[in-house]
Protein backbone atom coordinates (compact mmCIF):
# COMPACT_ATOMS: atom_id res chain seq x y z
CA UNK A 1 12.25 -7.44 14.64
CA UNK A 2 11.96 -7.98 11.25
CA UNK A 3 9.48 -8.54 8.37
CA UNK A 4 8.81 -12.47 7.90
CA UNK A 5 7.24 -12.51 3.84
CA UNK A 6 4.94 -15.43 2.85
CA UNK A 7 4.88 -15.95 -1.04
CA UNK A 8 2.31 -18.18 -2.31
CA UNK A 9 1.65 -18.89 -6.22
CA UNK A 10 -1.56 -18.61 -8.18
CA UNK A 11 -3.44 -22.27 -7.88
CA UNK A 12 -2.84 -21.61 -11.57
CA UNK A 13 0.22 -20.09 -11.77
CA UNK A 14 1.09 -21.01 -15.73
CA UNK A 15 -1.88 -18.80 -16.57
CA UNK A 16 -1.87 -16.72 -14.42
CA UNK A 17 1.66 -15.26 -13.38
CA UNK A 18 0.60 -14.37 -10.31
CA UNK A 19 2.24 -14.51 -6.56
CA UNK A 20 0.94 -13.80 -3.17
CA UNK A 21 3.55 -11.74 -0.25
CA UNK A 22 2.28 -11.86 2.60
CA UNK A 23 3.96 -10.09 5.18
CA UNK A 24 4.70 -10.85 9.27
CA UNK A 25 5.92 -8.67 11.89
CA UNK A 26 8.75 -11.47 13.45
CA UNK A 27 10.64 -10.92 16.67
CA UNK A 28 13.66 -12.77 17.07
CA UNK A 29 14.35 -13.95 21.12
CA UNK A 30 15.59 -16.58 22.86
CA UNK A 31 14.20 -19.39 24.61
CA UNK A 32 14.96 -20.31 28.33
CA UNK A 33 17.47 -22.45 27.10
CA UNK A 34 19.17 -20.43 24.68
CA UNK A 35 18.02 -21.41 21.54
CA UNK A 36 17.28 -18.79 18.75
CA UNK A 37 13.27 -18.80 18.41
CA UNK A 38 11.38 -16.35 16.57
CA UNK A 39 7.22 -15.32 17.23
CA UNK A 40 4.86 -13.95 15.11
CA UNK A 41 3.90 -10.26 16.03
CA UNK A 42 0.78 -9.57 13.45
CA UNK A 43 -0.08 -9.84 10.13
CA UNK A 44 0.80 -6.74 8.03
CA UNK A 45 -0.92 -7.40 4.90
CA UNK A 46 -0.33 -8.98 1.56
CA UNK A 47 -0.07 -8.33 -1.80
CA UNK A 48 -0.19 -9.50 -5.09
CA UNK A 49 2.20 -9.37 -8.08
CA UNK A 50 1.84 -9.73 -11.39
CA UNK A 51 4.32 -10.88 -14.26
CA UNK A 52 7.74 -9.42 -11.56
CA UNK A 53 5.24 -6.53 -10.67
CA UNK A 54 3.16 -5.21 -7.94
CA UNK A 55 0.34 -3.23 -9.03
CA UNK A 56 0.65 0.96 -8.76
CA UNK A 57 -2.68 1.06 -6.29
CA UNK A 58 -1.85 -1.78 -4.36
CA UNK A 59 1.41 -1.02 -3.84
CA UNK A 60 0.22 2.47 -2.09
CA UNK A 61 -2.79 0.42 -0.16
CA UNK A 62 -0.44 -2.47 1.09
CA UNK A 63 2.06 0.46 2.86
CA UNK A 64 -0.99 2.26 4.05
CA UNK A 65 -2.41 -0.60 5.81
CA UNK A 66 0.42 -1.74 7.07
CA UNK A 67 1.61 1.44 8.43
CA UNK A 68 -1.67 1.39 10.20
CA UNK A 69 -1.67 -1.77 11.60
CA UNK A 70 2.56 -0.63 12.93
CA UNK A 71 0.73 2.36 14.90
CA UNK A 72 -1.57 -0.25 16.35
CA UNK A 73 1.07 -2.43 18.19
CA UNK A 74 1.64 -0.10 21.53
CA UNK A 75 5.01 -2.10 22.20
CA UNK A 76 6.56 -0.90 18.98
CA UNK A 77 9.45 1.95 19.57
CA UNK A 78 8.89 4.67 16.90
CA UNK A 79 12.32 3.22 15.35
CA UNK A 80 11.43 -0.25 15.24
CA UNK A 81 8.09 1.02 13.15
CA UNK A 82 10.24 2.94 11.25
CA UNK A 83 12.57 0.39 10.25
CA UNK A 84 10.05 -2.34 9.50
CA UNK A 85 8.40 0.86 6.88
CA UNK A 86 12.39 0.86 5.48
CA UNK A 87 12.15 -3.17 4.92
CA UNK A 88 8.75 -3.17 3.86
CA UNK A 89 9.59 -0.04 1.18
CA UNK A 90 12.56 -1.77 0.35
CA UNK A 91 10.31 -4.80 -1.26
CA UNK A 92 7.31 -3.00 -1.93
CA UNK A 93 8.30 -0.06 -3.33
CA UNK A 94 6.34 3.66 -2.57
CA UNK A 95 4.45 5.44 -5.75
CA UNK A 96 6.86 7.79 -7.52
CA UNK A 97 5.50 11.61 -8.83
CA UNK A 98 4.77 10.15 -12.34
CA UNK A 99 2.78 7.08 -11.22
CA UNK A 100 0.81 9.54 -8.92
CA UNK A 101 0.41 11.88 -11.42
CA UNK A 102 -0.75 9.04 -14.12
CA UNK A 103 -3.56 7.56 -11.87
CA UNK A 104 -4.56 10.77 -11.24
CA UNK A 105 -5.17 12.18 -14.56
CA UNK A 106 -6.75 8.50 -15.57
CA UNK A 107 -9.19 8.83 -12.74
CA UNK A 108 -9.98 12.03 -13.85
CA UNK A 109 -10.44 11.00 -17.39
CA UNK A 110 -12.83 8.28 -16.30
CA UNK A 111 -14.52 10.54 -13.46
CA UNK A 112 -15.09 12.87 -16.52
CA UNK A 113 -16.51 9.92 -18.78
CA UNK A 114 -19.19 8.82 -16.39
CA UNK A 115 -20.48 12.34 -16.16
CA UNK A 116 -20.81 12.81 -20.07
CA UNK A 117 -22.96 9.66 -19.99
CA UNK A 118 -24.70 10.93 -16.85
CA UNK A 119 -25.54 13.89 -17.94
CA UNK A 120 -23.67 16.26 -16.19
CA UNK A 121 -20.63 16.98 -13.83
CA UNK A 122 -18.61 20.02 -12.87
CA UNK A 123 -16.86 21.81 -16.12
CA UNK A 124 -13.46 23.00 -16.06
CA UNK A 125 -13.43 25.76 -13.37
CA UNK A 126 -15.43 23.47 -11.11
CA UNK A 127 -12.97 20.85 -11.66
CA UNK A 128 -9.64 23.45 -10.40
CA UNK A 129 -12.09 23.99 -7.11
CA UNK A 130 -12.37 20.98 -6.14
CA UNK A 131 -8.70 20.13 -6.95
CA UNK A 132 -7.25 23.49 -5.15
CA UNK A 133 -9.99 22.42 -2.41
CA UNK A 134 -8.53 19.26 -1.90
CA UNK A 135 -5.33 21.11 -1.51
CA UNK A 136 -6.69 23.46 1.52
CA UNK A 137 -6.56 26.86 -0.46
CA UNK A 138 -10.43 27.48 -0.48
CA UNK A 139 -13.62 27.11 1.67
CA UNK A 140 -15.43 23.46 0.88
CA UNK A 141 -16.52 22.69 -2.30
């Protein structure tokens, strides 16, 4: 098995700079005669890129979802599933510490935005709560 990618451009690609991967579970197998064919297992996702980039977010959605859908398929050995993660990794890379780090502080910053102009929202010790919450170290928030 392998992944099969898909890569369509933007209908307006000059302006845009933008390209379409979709990726395909593929099993390779032979026909009664021999000859190499190759099937379509599912559809694993897709994702766009911008510029020779896929975007932070997307990047850790598209593995999500197509880890998912991997767990899904019954017939899949556990080291076919991991292998396919390996290809699909190898093109669409994970989120590193920093980029992790980064979207987290900017969603903070804009989580802590909308409550000014709200009127309200947790203050600093509120804020370490929920994050050592999140983390399992106290009761719910």
């Amino acid at each position: 098995m392998y992944v099969r990618w898909i890569v369509r451009r933007h209908k307006n690609a000059n302006i845009a700079d933008t390209s379409f991967f979709d990726a395909y579970l593929v099993e390779s197998y032979r026909d009664q005669k021999g000859a190499p064919r190759q099937r379509t297992i599912c559809y694993l996702g897709n994702i766009r890129q911008i510029g020779d980039q896929f975007p932070t977010i997307e990047r850790e959605i598209f593995l999500l979802r197509a880890e998912r859908i991997l767990e899904s398929i019954e017939e899949l050995s556990d080291s076919d599933r991991q292998e396919v993660m390996v290809d699909l990794r190898h093109r669409v890379p994970p989120l590193s510490n920093e980029e992790v780090i980064w979207a987290f502080t900017e969603n903070l910053r804009w989580y802590r935005i909308w409550w000014e102009e709200h009127g309200g929202g947790p203050n600093d010790e509120e804020l370490l709560r929920i994050v050592q919450a999140a983390r399992g170290r106290v009761g719910p928030i």
